[in-house]
Protein backbone atom coordinates (compact mmCIF):
# COMPACT_ATOMS: atom_id res chain seq x y z
CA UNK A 1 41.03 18.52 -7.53
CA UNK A 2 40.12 15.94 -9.84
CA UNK A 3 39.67 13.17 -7.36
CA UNK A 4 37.15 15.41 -6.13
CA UNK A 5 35.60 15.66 -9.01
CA UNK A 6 35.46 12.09 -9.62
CA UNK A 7 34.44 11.60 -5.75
CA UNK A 8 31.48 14.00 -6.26
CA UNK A 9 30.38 12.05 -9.42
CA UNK A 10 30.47 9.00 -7.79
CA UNK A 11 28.53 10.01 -4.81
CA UNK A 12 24.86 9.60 -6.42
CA UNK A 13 25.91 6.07 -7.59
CA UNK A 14 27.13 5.25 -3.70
CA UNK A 15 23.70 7.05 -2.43
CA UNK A 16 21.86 5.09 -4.75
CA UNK A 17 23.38 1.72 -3.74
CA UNK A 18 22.96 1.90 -0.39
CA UNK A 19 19.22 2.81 -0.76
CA UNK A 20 18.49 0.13 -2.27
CA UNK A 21 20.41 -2.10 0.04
CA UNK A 22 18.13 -0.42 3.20
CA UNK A 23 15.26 -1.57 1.40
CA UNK A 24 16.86 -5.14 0.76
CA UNK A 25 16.44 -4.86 5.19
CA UNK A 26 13.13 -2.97 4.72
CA UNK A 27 14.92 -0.28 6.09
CA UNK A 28 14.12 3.78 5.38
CA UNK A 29 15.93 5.37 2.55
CA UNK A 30 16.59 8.26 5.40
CA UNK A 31 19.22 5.82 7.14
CA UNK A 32 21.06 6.54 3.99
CA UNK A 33 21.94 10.14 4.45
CA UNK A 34 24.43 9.24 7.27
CA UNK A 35 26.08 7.81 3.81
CA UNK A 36 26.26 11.64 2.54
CA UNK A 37 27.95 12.86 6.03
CA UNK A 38 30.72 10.20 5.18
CA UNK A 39 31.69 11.80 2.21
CA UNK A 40 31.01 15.26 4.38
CA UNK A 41 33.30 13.74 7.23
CA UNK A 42 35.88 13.14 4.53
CA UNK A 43 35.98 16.99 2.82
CA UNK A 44 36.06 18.29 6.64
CA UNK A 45 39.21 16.15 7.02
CA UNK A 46 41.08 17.30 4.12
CA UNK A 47 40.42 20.78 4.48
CA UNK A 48 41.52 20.68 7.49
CA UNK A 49 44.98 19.31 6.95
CA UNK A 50 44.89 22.05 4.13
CA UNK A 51 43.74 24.63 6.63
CA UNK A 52 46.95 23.30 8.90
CA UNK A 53 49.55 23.46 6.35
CA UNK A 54 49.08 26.92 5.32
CA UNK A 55 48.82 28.11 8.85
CA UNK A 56 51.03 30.51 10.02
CA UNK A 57 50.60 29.80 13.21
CA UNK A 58 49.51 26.23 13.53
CA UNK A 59 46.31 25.48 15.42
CA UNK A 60 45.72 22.73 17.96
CA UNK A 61 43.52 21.05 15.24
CA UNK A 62 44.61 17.81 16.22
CA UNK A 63 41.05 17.35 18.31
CA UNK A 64 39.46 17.92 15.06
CA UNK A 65 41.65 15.59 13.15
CA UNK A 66 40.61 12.36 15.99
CA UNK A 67 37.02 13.42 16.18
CA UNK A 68 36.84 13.14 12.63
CA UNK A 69 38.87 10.52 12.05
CA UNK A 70 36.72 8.00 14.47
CA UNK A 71 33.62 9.80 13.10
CA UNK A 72 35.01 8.39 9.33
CA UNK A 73 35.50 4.65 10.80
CA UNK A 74 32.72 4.43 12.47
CA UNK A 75 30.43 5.55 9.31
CA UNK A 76 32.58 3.24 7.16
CA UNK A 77 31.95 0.35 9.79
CA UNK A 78 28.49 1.08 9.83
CA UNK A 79 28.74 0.72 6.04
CA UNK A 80 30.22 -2.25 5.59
CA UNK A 81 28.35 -4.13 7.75
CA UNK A 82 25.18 -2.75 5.63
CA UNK A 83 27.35 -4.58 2.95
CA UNK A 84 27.90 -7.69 5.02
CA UNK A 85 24.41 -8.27 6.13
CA UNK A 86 22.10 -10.51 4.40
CA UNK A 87 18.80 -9.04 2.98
CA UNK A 88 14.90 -10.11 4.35
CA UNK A 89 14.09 -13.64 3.22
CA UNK A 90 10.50 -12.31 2.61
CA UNK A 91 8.46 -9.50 0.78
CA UNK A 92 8.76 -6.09 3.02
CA UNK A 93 7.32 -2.71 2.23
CA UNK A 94 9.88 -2.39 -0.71
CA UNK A 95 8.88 -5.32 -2.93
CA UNK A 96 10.30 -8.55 -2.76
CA UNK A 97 14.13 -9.76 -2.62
CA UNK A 98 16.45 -9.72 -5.40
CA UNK A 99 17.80 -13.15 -4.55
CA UNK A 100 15.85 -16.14 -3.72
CA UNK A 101 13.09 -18.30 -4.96
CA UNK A 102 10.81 -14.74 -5.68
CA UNK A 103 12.86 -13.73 -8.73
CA UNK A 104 11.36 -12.85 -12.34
CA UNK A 105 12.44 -16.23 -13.69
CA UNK A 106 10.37 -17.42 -11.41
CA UNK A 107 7.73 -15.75 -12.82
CA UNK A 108 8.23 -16.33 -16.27
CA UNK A 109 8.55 -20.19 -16.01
């Protein structure tokens, strides 16, 4: 329960972080929810193992294990490359880059 707690904490931090990253790519904040179904993907996967051990009769919720399962890679692939991935060399929509010649010391000096 209290890694819960501390995942459910952490989750506007992690939202928060990878909005700004989408706008490092001039990308839509909206691309970010898929973020929140991760951490949706993951409580569907743990309540389902609960769901199966407490079973009297156990389920064929194996289907629902796998479909999850590559539904949780794939997100975290998708998220990791938003990691890997450099930002636009330019000014977009969002302002300009936090890296590169465009920075506030630039502008002070």
């Amino acid at each position: 329960a209290i890694f819960g707690l501390i995942a459910l904490v952490l989750l506007w931090p992690r939202y928060a972080v990878t909005v700004k990253r989408l706008h490092d790519r001039g990308l839509p904040f909206q691309l970010a929810l898929v973020h929140l179904l991760h951490f949706g993907v993951a409580i569907c996967q743990t309540a389902y193992v609960f769901i199966e051990l407490n079973a009297e009769r156990p389920g064929n919720t194996q289907y629902w294990h796998l479909v999850l399962a590559i539904l949780f890679y794939a997100i975290l692939a998708g998220v990791l490359l938003l990691c890997l991935i450099p930002g636009n060399k330019g000014t977009n929509r969002y302002g300009r880059p936090p890296r590169g010649p465009q920075t506030q010391a630039a502008d002070v000096f």
